[in-house]
Protein backbone atom coordinates (compact mmCIF):
# COMPACT_ATOMS: atom_id res chain seq x y z
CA UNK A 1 -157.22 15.44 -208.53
CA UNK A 2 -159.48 12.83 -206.48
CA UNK A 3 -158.38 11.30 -203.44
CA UNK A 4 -159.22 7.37 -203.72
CA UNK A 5 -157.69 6.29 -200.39
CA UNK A 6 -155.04 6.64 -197.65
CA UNK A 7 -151.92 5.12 -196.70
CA UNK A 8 -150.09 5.05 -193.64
CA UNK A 9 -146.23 4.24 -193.95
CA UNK A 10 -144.65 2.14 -190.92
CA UNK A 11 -143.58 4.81 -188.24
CA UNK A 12 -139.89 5.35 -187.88
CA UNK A 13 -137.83 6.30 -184.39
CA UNK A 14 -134.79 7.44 -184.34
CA UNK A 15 -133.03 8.06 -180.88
CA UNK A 16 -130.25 10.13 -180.77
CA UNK A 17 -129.48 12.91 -178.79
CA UNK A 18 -133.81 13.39 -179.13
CA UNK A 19 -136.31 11.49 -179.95
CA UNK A 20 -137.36 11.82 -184.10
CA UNK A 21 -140.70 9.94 -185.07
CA UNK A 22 -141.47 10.15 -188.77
CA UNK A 23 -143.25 8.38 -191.85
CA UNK A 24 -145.20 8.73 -195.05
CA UNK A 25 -148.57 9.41 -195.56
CA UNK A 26 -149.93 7.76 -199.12
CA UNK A 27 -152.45 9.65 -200.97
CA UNK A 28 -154.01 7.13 -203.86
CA UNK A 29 -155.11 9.54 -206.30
CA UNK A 30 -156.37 10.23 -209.99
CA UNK A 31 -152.97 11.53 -210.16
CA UNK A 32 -151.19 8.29 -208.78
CA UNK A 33 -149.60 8.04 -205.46
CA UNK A 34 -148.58 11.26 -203.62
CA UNK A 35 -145.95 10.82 -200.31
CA UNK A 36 -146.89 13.46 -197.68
CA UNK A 37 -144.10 13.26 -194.81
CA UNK A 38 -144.55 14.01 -191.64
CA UNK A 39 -142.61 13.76 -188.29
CA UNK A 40 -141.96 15.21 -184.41
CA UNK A 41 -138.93 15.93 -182.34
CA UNK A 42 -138.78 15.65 -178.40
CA UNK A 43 -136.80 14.26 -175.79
CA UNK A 44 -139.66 12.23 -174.78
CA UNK A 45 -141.23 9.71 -177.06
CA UNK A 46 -144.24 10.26 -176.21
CA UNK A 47 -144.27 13.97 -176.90
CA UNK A 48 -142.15 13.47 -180.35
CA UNK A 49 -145.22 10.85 -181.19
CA UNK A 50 -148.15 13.34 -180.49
CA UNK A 51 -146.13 15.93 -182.49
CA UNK A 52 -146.21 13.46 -185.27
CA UNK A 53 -149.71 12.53 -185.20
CA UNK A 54 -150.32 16.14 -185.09
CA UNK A 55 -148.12 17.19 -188.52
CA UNK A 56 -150.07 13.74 -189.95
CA UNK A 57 -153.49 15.77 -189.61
CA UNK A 58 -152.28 18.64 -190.34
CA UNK A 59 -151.29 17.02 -193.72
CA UNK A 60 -154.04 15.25 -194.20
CA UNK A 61 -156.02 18.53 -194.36
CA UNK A 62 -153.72 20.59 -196.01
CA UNK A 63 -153.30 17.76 -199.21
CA UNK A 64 -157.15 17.39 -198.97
CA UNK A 65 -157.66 21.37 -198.97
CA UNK A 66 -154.52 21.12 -202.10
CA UNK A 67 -156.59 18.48 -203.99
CA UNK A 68 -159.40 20.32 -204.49
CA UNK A 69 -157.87 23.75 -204.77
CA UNK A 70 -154.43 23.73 -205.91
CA UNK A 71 -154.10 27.31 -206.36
CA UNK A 72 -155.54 28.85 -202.80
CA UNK A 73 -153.41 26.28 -201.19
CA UNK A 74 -150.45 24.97 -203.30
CA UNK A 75 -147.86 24.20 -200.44
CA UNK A 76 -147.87 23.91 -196.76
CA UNK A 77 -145.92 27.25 -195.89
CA UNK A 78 -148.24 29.26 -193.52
CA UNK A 79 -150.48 26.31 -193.55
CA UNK A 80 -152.03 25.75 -190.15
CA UNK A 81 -154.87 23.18 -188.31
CA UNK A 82 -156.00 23.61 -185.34
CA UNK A 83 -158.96 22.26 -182.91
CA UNK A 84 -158.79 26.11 -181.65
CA UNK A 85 -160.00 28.82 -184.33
CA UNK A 86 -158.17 31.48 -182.35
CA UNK A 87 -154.86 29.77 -182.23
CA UNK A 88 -154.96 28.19 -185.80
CA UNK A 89 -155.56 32.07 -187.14
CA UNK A 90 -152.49 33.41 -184.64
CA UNK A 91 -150.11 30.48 -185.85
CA UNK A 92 -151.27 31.49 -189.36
CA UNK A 93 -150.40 35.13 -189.15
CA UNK A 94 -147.14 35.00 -187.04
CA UNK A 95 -146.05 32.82 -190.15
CA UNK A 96 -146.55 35.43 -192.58
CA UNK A 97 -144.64 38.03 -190.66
């Protein structure tokens, strides 16, 4: 599957008893459009918004990773990105336990 382009949906916030950002990334593909949501939770929108922005990469890599190798990759489960090799491999591994 090729990746053409990306899509950002409009973010959604929902207050309630926390704060919930959330929206869609678009993949255009060879395949046609794929939805990849992502989202955050805090009591503090600010905090709920970096947590979103953070799944959104994570995403973006993981679909990326999935597009060119659907079988090493073929779901998010265990699936971690971070700027930090050591803590990306930790969050990795306490996931498969």
């Amino acid at each position: 599957m090729k990746i053409y382009k990306w899509k950002l949906s409009k973010l959604q916030v929902l207050k309630l008893s926390k704060v919930k950002v959330q929206g869609n990334l678009v993949a255009v593909t060879s395949d046609g459009n794929k939805y990849i949501p992502f989202g955050g939770i805090d009591s503090l929108y600010e905090t709920a918004y970096k947590k979103a922005i953070s799944e959104l990469n994570e995403r973006a890599a993981w679909f990326t990773m999935y597009s060119l190798h659907p079988s090493i990759v073929p779901n998010t489960t265990g699936f971690a990105a971070h700027t930090d090799k050591e803590k990306k491999i930790f969050f990795f591994l306490v996931s498969h336990i």
